[in-house]
C-alpha atoms as a PDB file:
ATOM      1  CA  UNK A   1      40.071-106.204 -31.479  1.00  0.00           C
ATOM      2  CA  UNK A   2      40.370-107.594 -27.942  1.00  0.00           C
ATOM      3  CA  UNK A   3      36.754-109.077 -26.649  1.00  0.00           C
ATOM      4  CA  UNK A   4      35.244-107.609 -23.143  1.00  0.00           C
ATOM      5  CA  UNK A   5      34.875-110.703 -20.995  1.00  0.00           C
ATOM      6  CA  UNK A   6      32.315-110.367 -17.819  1.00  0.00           C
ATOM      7  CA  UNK A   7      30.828-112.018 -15.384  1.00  0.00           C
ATOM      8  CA  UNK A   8      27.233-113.421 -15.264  1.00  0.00           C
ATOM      9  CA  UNK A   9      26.641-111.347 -12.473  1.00  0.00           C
ATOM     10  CA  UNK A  10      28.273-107.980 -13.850  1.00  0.00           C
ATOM     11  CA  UNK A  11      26.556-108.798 -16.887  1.00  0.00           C
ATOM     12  CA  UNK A  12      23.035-108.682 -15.066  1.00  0.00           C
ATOM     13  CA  UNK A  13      24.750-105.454 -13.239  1.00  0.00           C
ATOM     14  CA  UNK A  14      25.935-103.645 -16.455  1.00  0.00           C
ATOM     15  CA  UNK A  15      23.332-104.794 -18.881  1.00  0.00           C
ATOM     16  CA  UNK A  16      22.590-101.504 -20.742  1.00  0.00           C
ATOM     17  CA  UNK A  17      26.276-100.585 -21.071  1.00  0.00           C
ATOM     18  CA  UNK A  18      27.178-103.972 -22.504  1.00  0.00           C
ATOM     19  CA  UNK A  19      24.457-103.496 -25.132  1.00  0.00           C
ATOM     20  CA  UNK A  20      25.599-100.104 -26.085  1.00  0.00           C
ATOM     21  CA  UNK A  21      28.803-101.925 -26.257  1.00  0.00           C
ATOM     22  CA  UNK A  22      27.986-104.261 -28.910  1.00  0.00           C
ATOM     23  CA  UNK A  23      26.097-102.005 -30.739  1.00  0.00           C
ATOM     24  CA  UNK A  24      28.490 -99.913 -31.278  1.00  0.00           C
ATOM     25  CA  UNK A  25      30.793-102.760 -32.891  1.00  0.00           C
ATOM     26  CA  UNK A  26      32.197-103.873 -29.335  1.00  0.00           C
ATOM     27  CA  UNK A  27      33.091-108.015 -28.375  1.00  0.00           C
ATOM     28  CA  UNK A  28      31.197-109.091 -25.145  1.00  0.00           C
ATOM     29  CA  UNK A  29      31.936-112.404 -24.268  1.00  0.00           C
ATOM     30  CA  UNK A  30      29.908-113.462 -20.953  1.00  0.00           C
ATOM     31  CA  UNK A  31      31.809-116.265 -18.308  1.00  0.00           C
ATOM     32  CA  UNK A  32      30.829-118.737 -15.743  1.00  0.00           C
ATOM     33  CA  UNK A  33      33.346-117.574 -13.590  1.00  0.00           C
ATOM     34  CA  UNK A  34      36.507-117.828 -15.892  1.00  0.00           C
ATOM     35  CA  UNK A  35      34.870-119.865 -18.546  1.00  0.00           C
ATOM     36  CA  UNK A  36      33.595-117.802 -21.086  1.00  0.00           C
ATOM     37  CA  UNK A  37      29.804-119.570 -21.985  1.00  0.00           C
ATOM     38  CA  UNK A  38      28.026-116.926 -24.398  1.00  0.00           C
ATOM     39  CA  UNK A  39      28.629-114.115 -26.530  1.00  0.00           C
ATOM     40  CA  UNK A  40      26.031-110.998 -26.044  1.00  0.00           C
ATOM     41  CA  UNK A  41      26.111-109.939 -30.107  1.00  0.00           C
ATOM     42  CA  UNK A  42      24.026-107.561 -31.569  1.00  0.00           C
ATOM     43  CA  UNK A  43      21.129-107.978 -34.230  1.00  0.00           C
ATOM     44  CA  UNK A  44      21.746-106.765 -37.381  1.00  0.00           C
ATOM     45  CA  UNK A  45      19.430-105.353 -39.624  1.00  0.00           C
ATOM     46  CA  UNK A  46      16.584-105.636 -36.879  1.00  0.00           C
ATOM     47  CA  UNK A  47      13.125-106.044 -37.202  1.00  0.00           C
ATOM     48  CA  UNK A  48      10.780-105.558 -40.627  1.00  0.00           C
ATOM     49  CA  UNK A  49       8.277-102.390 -40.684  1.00  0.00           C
ATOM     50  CA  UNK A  50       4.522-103.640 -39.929  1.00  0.00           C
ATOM     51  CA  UNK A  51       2.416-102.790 -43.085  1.00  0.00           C
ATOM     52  CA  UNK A  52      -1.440-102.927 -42.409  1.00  0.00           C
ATOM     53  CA  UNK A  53      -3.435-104.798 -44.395  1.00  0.00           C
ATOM     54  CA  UNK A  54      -0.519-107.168 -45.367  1.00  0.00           C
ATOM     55  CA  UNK A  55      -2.162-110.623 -44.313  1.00  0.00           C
ATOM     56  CA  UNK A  56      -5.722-109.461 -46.228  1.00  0.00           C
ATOM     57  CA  UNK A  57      -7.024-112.259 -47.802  1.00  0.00           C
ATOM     58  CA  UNK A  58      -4.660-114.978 -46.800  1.00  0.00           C
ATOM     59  CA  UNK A  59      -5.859-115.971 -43.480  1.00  0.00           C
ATOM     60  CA  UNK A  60      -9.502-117.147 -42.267  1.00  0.00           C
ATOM     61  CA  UNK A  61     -11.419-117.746 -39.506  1.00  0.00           C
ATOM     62  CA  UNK A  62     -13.633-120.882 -38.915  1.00  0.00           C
ATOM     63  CA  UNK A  63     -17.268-121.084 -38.387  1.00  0.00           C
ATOM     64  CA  UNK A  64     -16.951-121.862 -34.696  1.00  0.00           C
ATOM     65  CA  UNK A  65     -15.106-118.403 -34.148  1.00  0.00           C
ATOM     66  CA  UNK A  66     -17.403-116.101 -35.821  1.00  0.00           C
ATOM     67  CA  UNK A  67     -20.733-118.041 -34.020  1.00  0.00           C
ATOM     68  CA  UNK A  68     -21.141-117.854 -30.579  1.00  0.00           C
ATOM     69  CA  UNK A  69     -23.835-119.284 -28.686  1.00  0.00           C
ATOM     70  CA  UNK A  70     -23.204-118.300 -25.219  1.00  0.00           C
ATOM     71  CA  UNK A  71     -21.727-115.309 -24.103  1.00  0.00           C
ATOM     72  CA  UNK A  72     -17.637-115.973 -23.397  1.00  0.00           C
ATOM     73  CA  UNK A  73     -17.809-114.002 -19.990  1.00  0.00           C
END
C-alpha cells in the first residue's frame, strides 16, 4: 500500500478527510515541504469506558481541603 504524503498546510486544510483516511486503514505521511516529518496514524483500541465509583476508597482528601476558614470567593 502506497502512503498519502501532504503538506503541512493541506494537512491543516484537509484535516477531517485525512482522519477518515487513516481510520479506515489509509497511510498519511505529513511533509515539510518535500520532507516527510510525521505520520498522522490512528489510535487503536481507543479510550477505556468510565465506571463510577471505580476510585472509591483509594484516594483521600487532606484536612486542609475539607476545612475552610474563609470563604474561597
Amino acid at each position: 500500500m502506497k502512503a498519502t504524503i501532504v503538506t503541512i498546510h493541506e494537512a491543516k486544510t484537509n484535516l477531517s478527510g485525512l482522519i477518515r483516511q487513516v481510520s479506515d486503514g489509509e497511510e498519511v505521511i505529513i511533509a515539510r515541504g518535500t520532507q516527510p516529518v510525521a505520520p498522522l496514524v490512528a489510535i487503536v483500541g481507543g479510550r477505556n469506558k468510565r465506571v463510577p465509583g471505580s476510585l472509591k476508597g483509594k484516594l483521600s482528601v487532606g484536612k486542609e481541603l475539607r476545612t475552610r476558614r474563609t470563604p474561597f470567593w
